[in-house]
Protein backbone atom coordinates (compact mmCIF):
# COMPACT_ATOMS: atom_id res chain seq x y z
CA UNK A 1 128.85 83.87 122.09
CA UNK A 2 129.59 86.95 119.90
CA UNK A 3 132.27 89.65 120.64
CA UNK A 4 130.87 92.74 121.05
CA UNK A 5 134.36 94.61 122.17
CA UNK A 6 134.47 97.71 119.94
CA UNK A 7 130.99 96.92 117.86
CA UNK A 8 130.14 100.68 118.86
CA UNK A 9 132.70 102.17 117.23
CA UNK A 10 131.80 100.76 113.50
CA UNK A 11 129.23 102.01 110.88
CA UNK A 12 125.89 100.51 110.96
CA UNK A 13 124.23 100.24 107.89
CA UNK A 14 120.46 101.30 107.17
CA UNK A 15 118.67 99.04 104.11
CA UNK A 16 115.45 100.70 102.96
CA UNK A 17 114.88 104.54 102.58
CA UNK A 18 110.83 104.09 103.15
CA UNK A 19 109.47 104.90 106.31
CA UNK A 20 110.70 102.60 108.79
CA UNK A 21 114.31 102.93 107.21
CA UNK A 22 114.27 106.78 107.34
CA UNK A 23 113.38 106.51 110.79
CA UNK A 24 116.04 103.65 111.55
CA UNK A 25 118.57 105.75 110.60
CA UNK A 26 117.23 109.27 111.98
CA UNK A 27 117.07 107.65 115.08
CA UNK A 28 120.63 106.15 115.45
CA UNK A 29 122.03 108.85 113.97
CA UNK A 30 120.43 111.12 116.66
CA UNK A 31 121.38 108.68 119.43
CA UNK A 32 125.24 108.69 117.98
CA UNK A 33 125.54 105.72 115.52
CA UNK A 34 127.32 106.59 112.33
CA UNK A 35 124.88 105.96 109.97
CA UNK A 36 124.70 104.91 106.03
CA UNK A 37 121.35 104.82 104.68
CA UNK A 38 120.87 102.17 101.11
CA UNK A 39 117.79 102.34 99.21
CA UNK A 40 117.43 100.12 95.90
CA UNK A 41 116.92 101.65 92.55
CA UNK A 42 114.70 102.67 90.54
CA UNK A 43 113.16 103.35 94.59
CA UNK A 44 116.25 105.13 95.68
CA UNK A 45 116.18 108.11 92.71
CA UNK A 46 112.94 108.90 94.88
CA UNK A 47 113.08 107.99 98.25
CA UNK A 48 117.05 109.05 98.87
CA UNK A 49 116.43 112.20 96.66
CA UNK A 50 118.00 115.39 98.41
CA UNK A 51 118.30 113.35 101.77
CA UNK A 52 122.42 114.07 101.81
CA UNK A 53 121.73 117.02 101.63
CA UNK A 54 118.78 117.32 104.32
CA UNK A 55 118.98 114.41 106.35
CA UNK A 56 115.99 113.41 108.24
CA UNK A 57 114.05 115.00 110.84
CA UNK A 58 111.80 113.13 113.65
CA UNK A 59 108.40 115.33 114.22
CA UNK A 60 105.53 114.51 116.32
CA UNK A 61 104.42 113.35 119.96
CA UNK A 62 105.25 109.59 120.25
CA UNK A 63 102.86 107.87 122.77
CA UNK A 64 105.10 105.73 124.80
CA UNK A 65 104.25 104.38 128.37
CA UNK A 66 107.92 105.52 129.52
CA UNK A 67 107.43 108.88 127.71
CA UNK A 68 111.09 108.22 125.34
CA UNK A 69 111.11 111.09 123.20
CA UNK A 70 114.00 111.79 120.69
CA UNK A 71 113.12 114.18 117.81
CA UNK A 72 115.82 116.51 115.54
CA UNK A 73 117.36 116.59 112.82
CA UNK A 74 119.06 113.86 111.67
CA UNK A 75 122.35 114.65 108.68
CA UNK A 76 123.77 110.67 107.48
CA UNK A 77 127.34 110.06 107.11
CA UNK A 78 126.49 107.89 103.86
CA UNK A 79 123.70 108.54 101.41
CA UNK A 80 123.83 105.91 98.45
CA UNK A 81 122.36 103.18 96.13
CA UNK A 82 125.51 101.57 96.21
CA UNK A 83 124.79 98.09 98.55
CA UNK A 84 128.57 96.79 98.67
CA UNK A 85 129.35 100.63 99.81
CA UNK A 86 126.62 100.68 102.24
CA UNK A 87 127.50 97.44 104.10
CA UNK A 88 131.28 97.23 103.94
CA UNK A 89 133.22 96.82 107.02
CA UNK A 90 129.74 97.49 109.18
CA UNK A 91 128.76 94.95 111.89
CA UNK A 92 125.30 95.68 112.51
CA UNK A 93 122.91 95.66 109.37
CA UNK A 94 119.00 96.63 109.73
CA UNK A 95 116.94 95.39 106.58
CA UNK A 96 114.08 97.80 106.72
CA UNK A 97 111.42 97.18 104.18
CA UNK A 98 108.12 95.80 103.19
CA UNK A 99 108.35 91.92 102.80
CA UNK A 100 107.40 92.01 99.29
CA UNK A 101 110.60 93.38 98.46
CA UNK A 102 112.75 90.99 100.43
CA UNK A 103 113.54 89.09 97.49
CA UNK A 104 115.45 91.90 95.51
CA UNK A 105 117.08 92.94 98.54
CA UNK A 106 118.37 89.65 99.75
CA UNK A 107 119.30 88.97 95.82
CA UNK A 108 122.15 92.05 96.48
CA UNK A 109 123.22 91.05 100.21
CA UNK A 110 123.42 87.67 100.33
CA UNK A 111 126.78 87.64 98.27
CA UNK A 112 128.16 91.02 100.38
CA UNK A 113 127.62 89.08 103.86
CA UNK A 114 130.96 88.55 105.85
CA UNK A 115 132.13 86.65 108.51
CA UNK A 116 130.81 88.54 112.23
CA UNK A 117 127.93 91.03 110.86
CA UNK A 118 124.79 90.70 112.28
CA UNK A 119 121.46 91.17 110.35
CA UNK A 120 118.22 92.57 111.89
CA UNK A 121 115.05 92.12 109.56
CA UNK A 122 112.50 94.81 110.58
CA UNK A 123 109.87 93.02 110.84
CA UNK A 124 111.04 90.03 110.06
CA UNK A 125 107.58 88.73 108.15
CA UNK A 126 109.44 85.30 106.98
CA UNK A 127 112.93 87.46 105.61
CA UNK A 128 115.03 85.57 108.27
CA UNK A 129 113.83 82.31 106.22
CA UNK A 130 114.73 83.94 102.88
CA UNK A 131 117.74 85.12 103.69
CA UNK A 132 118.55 82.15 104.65
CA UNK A 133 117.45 80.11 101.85
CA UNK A 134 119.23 82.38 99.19
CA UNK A 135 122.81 82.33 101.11
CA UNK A 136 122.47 78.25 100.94
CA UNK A 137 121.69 78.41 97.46
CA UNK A 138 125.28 81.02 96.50
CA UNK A 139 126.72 78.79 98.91
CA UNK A 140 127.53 81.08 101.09
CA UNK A 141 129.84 80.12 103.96
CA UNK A 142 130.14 83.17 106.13
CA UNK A 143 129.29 83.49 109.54
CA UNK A 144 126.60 85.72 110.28
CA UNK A 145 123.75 86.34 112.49
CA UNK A 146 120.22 86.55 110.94
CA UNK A 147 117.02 87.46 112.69
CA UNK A 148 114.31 89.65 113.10
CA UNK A 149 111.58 91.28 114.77
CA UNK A 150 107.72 90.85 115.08
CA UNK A 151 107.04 94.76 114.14
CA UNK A 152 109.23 98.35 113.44
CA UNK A 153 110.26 100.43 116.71
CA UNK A 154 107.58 102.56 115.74
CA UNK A 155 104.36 103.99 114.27
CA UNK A 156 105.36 106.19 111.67
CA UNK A 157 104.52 108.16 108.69
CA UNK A 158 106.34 110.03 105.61
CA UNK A 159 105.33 113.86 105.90
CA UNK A 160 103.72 114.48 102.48
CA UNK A 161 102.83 118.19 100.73
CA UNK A 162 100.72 118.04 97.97
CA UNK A 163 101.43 114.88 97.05
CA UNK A 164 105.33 115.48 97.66
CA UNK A 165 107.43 113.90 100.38
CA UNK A 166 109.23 115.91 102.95
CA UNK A 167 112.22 115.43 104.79
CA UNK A 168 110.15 115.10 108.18
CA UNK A 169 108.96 111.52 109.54
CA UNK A 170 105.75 111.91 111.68
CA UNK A 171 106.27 109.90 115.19
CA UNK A 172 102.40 108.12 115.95
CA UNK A 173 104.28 105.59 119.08
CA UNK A 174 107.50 104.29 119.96
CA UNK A 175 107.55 100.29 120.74
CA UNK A 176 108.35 99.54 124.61
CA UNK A 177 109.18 95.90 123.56
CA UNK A 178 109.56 93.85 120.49
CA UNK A 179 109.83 90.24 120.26
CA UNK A 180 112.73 89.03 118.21
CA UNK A 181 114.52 85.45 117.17
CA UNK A 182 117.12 84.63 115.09
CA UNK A 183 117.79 81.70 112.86
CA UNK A 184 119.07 79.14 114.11
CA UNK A 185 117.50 80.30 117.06
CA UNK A 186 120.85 79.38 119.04
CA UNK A 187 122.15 82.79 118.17
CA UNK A 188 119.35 84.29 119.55
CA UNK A 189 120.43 85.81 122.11
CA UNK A 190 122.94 87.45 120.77
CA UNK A 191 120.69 88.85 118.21
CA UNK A 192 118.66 90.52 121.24
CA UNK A 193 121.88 91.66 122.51
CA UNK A 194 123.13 93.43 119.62
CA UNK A 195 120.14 95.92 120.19
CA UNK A 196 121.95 97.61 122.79
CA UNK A 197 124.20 99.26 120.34
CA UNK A 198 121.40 100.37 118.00
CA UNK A 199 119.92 103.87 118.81
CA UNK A 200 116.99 102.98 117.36
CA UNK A 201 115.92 100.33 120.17
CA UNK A 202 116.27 102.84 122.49
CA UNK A 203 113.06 102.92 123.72
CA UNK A 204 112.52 99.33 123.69
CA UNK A 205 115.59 98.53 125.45
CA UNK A 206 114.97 101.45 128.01
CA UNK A 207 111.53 100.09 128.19
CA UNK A 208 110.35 96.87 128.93
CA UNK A 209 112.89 95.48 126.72
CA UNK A 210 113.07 93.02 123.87
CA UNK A 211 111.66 89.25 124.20
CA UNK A 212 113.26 86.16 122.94
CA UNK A 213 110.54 84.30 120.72
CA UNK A 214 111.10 80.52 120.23
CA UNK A 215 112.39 80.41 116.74
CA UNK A 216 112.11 82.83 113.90
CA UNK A 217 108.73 80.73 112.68
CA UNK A 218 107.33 82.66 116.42
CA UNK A 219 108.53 86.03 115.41
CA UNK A 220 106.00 85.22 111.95
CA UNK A 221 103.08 84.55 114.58
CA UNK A 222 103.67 87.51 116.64
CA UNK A 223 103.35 89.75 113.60
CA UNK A 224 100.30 92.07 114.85
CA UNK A 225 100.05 93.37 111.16
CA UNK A 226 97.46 90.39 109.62
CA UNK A 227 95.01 89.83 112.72
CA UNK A 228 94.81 93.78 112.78
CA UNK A 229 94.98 94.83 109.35
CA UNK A 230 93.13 92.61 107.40
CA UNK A 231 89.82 92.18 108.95
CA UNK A 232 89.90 95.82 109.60
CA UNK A 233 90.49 96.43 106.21
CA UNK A 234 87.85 93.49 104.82
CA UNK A 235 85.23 94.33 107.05
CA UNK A 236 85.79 98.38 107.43
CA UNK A 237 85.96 98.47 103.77
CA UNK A 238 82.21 100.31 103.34
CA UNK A 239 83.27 102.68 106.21
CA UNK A 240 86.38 104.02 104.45
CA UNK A 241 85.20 103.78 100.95
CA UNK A 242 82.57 106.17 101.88
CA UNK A 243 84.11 108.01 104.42
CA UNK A 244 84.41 111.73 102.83
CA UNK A 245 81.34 110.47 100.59
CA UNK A 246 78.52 110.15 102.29
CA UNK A 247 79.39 111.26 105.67
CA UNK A 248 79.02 114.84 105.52
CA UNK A 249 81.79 116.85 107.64
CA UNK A 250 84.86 114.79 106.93
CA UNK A 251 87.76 114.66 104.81
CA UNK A 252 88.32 111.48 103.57
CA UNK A 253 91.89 111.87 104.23
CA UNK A 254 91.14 111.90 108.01
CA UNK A 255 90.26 108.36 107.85
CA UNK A 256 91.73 105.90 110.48
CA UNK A 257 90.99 102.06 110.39
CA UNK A 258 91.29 102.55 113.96
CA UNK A 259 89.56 105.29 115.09
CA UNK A 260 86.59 104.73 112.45
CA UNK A 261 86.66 100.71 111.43
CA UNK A 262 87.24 99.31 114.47
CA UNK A 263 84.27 97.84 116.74
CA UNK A 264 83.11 94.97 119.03
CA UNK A 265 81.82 92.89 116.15
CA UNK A 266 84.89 92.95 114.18
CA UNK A 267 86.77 92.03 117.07
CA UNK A 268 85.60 88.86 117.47
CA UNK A 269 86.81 87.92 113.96
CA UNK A 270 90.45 89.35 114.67
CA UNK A 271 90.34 87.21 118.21
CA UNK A 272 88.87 84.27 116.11
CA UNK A 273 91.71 85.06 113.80
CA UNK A 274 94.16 84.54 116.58
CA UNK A 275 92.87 81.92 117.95
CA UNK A 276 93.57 79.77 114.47
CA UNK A 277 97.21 81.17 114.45
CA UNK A 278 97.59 79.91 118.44
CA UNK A 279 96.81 76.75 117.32
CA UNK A 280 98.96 76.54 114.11
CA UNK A 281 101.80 78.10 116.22
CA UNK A 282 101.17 74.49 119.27
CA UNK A 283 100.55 72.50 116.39
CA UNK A 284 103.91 73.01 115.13
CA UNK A 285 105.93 73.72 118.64
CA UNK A 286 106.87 76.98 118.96
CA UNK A 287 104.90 79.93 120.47
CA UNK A 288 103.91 83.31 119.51
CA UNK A 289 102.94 86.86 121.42
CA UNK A 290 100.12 86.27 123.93
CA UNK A 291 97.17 88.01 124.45
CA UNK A 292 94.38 88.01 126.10
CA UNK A 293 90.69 88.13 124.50
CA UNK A 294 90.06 91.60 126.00
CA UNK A 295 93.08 93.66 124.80
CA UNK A 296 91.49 92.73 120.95
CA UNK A 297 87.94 94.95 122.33
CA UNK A 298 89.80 97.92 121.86
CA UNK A 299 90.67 100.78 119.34
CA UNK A 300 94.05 100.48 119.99
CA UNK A 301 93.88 96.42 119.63
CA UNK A 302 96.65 94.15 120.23
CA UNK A 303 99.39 97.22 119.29
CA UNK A 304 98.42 99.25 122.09
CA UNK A 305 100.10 97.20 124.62
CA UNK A 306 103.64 97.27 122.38
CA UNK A 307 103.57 100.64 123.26
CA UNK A 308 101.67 101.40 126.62
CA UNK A 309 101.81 98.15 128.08
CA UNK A 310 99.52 95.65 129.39
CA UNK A 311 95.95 97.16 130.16
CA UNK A 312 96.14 99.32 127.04
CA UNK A 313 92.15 99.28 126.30
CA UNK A 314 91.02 101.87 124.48
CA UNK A 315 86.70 102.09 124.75
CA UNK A 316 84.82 102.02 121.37
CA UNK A 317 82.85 104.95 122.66
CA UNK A 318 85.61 107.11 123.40
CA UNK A 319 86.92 109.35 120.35
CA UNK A 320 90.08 108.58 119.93
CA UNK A 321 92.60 110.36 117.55
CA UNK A 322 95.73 109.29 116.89
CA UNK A 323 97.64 112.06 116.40
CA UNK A 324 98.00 112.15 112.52
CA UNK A 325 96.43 110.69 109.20
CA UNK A 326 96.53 106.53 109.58
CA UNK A 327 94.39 105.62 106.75
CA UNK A 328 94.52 103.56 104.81
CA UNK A 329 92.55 105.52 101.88
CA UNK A 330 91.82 102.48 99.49
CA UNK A 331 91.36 98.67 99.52
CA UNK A 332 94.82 98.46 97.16
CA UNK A 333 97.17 99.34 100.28
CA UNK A 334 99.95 97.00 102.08
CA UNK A 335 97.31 96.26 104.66
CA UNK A 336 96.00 93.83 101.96
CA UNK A 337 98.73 93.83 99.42
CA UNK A 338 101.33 92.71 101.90
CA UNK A 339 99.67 91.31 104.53
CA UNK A 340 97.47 88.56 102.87
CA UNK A 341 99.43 87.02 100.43
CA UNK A 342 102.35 86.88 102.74
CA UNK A 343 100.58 86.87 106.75
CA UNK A 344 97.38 85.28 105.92
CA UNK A 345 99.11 82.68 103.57
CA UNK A 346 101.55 81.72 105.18
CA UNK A 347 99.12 80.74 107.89
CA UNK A 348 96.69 79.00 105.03
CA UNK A 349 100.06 77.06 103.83
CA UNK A 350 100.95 75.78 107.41
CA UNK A 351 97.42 75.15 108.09
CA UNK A 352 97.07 72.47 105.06
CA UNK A 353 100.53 71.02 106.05
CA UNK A 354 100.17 70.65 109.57
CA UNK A 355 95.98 69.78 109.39
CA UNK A 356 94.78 72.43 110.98
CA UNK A 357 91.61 74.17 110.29
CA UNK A 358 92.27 78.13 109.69
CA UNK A 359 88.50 79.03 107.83
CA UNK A 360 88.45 82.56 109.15
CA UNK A 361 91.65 83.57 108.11
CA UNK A 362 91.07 82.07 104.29
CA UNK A 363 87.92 83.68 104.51
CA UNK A 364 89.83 86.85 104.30
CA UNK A 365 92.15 85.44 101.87
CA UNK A 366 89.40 84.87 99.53
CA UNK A 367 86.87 88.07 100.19
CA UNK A 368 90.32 90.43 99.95
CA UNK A 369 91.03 88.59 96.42
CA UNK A 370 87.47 89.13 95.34
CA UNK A 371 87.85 92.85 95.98
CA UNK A 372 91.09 93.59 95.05
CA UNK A 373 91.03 91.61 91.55
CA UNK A 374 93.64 89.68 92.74
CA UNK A 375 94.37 85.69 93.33
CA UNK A 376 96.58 85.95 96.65
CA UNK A 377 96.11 82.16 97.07
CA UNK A 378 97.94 81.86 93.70
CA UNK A 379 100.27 84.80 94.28
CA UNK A 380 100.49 84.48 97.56
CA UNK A 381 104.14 83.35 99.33
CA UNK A 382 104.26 79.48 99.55
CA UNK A 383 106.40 77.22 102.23
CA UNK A 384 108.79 76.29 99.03
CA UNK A 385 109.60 80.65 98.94
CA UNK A 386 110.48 80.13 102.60
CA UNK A 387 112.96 76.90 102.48
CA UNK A 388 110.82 74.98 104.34
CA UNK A 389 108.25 73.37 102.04
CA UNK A 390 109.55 69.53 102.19
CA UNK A 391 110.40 69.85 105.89
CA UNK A 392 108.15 67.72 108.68
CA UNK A 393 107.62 68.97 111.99
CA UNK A 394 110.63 67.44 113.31
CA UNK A 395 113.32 68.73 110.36
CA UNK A 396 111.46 72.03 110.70
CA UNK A 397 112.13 72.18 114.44
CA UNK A 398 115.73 70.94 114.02
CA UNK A 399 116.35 74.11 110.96
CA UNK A 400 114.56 76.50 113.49
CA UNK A 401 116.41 75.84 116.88
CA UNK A 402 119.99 74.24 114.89
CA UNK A 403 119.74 76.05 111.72
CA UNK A 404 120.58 72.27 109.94
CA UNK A 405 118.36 71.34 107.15
């Protein structure tokens, strides 16, 4: 078990200065962590750009079944692109960026890791498996805790003028519970633990609390970002594409995939999308986030109940606002970008190893390559990227659960 005498009293460090990291850190910082905030260059000359000097502040009206609120002004005790600066004598590390940047993160941190720090991937989208496989391949021998979590603490947005960002970060929700695993999954639970001492888990751990997934490969499954995003985005394509067009009254920019995409029919193709990750996820032996077939007939979908709890059902013929701009505004956004060539094929990788049938979900695979001009089956991340690619399903289990390969 880890020793987690004093772990308050050390810096954490904050990896990522998009919006989930600026958030991260705005919200420890707020709740009395000492804070240093890392972004990578060239993003950093951007995205840390007059941040020393005016910090971070948390705007907006957070849904939240408990009604947590935190907002301020958030000032960081360490601005920098500097990694080995960022993460030196800190315990608690939160990587806090899209997965398609894992790589060039994990190519910095992987040789800066010492013995007792604990790493929290947010979300963890298969970066607990990188991480992983690139600290094997320096040879690595420190003793650290990797693991990560099924989705960010919150919906949130960067506060734009004209084009330009602004120091605030819009609050949409704040998570009651996340569902977490670390790898090997035998340090689990302290991974889960270590959330106490993070202000940004606050609400989650003054919520319903955190969950313990079986194995990091669960944590993958539990993602809500693919089953939402993509047929949303495949399907609800011709509503946002001519959304400001041809539908007199609105700004386009007042598009929401949720409040305007979202309806019965396209429902059933996010619960049939489900349904063929359930079965990858038993085929396999481990589990993912349940839900039942009527929480996906519902603007809100499956992330409503992360942040109101079960019976979150939002009617399709109720207007339903959520509070600021959610886009997305074109078909070349991280709904696709990110979440097909990493979610969906992943899923389309296990499915071929493990024989099981996932149609719907390369059906999206292919239509979002058609539309995008892209080939995400050939770009997309393979089992190889991941460390597991020559495993079977009884040397997978044993990585998972033992963290021997």
């Amino acid at each position: 078990m880890y020793d987690f005498t004093d772990i308050g009293r050390y810096p954490i460090a904050i990896l990522g200065g998009g919006s989930v990291g600026r958030t991260c850190a705005a919200d420890c910082k707020l709740a009395g962590n000492t804070v240093r905030l890392f972004d990578i260059q060239p993003f950093a000359e951007k995205s840390l750009q007059y941040l020393e000097k005016t910090g971070v502040t948390l705007v907006g009206t957070p849904k939240n079944k408990y009604g947590f609120s935190r907002l301020g002004n958030a000032k960081f005790d360490m601005v920098t692109d500097d990694m080995a600066k960022a993460v030196d004598g800190v315990k608690l590390i939160l990587v806090c960026i899209p997965s398609v940047a894992h790589e060039a993160f994990f190519e910095q941190l992987a040789p800066l890791l010492k013995d007792g720090q604990i790493v929290h991937i947010i979300p963890d989208n298969y970066g607990s498996l990188r991480l992983r496989k690139k600290l094997r391949e320096i040879g690595s021998t420190a003793r650290v805790i990797v693991g990560g979590w099924s989705s960010a603490p919150y919906g949130t947005r960067i506060v734009t003028e004209g084009g330009v960002p602004t120091p605030e970060q819009y609050l949409v929700y704040r998570a009651i519970t996340l569902r977490g695993a670390a790898l090997p999954d035998s340090d689990s639970d302290d991974l889960l633990e270590s959330t106490r001492y993070l202000g940004c888990f606050d609400s989650i751990t003054q919520g319903d609390g955190p969950v313990r997934g079986k194995t990091v490969l669960d944590i993958g499954f539990s993602n809500v970002n693919p089953v939402i995003h993509v047929p949303g985005m495949v399907l609800g394509a011709s509503v946002m594409e001519n959304f400001g067009r041809i539908y007199g009254g609105h700004d386009r920019y007042q598009y929401s995939i949720y409040s305007h995409a979202f309806c019965p029919s396209l429902s059933e193709v996010q619960v049939a999308f489900y349904e063929e990750e359930t079965a990858l996820a038993e085929a396999i032996g481990v589990d993912l986030a349940r839900y039942p077939r009527e929480d996906f007939f519902s603007r809100a979908s499956i992330l409503g109940p992360e942040y109101m709890g079960e019976g979150c059902i939002v009617p399709f013929d109720e207007q339903w606002a959520t509070g600021f701009t959610t886009g997305p505004f074109t078909i070349q956004n991280r709904y696709i970008t990110e979440d097909v060539p990493v979610g969906c094929h992943v899923y389309h990788e296990l499915g071929k190893k493990f024989g099981i049938a996932t149609p719907v979900i390369d059906s999206m695979i292919t239509i979002a390559s058609v539309m995008t001009g892209q080939d995400f089956y050939g770009t997309g991340v393979k089992l190889e990227d991941l460390g597991i690619g020559h495993l079977d399903k009884e040397e997978l289990l044993q990585y998972l659960n033992e963290g021997t390969i």
